[in-house]
Protein backbone atom coordinates (compact mmCIF):
# COMPACT_ATOMS: atom_id res chain seq x y z
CA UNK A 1 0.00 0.00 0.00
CA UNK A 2 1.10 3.73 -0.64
CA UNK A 3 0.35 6.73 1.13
CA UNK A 4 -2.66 8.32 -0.30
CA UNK A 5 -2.54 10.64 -2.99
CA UNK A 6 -5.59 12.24 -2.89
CA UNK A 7 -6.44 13.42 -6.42
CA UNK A 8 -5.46 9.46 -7.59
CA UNK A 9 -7.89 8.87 -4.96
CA UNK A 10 -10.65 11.02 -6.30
CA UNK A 11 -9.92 10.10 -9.72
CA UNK A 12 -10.70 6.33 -8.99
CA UNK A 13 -13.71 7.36 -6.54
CA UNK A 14 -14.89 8.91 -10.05
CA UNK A 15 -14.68 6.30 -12.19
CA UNK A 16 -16.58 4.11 -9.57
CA UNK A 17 -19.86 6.31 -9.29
CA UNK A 18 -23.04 5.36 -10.80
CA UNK A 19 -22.09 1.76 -10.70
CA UNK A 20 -23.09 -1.27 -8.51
CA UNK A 21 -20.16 -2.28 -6.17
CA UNK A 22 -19.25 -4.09 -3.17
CA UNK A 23 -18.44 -2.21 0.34
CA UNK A 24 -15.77 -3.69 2.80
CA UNK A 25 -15.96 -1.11 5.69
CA UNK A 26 -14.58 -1.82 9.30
CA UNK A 27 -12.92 -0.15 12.14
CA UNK A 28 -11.55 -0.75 15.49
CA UNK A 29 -10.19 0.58 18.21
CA UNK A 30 -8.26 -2.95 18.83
CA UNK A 31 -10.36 -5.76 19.34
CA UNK A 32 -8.44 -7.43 21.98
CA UNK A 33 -7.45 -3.98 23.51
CA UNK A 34 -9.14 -4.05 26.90
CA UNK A 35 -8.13 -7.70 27.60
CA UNK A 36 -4.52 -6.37 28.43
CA UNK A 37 -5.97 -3.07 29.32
CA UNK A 38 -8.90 -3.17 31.31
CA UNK A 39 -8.97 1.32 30.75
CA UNK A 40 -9.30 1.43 27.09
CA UNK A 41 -12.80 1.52 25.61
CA UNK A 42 -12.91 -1.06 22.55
CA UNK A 43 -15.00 -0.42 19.67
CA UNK A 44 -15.40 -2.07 16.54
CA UNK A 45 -17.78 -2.16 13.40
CA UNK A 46 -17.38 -4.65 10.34
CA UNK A 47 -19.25 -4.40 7.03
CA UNK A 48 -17.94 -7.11 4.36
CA UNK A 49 -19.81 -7.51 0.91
CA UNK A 50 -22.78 -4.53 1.46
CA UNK A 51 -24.31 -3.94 -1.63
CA UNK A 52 -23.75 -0.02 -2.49
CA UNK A 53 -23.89 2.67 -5.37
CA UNK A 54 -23.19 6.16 -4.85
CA UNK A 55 -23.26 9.05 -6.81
CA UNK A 56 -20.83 10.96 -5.10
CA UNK A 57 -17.74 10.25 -3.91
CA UNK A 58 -15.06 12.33 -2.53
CA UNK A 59 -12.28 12.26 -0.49
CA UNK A 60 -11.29 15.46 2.03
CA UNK A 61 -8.44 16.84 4.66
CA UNK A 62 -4.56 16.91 4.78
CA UNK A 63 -3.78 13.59 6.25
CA UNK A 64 -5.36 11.23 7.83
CA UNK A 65 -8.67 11.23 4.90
CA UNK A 66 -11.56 11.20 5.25
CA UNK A 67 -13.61 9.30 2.46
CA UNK A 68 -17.51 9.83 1.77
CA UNK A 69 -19.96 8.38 -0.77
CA UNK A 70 -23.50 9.87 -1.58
CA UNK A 71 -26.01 7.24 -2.02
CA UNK A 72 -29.57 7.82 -2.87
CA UNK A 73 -31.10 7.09 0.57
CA UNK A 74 -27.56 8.92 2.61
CA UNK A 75 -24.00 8.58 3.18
CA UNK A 76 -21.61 6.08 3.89
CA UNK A 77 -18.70 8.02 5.36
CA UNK A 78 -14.70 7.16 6.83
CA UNK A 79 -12.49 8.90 8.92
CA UNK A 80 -8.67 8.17 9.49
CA UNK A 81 -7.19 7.07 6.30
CA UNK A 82 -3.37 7.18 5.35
CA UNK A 83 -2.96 4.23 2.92
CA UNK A 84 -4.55 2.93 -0.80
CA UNK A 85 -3.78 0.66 -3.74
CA UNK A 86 -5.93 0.19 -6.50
CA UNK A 87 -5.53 -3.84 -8.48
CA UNK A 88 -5.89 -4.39 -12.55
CA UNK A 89 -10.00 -4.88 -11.65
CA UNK A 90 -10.30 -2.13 -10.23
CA UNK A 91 -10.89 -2.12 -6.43
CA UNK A 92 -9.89 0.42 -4.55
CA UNK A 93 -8.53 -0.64 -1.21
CA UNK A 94 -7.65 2.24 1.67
CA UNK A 95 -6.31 1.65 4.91
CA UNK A 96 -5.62 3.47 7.94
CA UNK A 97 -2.47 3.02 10.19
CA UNK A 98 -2.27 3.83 13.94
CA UNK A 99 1.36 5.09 14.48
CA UNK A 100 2.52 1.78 15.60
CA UNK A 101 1.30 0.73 11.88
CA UNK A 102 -1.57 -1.36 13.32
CA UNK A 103 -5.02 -1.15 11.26
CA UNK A 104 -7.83 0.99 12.60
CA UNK A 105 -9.89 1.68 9.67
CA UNK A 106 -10.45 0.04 6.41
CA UNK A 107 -12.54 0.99 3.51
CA UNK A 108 -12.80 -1.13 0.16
CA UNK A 109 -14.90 -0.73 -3.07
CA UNK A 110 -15.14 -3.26 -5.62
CA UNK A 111 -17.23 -4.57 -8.71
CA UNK A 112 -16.49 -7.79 -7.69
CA UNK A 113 -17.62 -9.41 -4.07
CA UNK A 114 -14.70 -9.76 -1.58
């Protein structure tokens, strides 16, 4: 994965709209956190294969992103993203890292289920 370049980014949000596509969302706060910690609040969501088309999509800040996608019924939105790649069929697969490089967030988009 690279860190994201956000008009590459838009670009490929672009060619994506209009279309219907597979959503891979999740985010934690580390799963297993408060078993060594008994203090930190865990917190975790996990979408894998939801069925979406938007016709908006756009990507926002200076570092972490922030990703959102307009559908026709409201918004699908991420927070807290440093990292992309895009493969030859076009899915578009953004990451973000915690500063000891562990995954919090995670936000895919494909034509193809995952």
């Amino acid at each position: 994965m690279h860190l994201i370049e956000p008009q590459a980014v838009q670009r490929v949000l672009d060619s994506l709209k209009d279309q219907d596509l597979y959503l891979h969302l999740e985010m934690t706060t580390g799963a297993y956190a408060s078993l060594r910690d008994s203090s930190r609040f865990t917190a975790s969501t996990f979408v894998s294969n939801g069925a979406i088309r938007f016709a908006h999509g756009s990507i926002a800040g200076s570092g972490p992103y922030r990703i959102g996608l307009k559908t026709a019924t409201g918004w699908v939105y991420s927070e807290g993203l440093t990292h992309w790649d895009e493969d030859d069929t076009g899915k578009l697969i953004m990451a973000g890292h915690d500063s000891e490089g562990k995954l919090v967030v995670g936000l895919q988009l494909s034509r193809e289920p995952f």
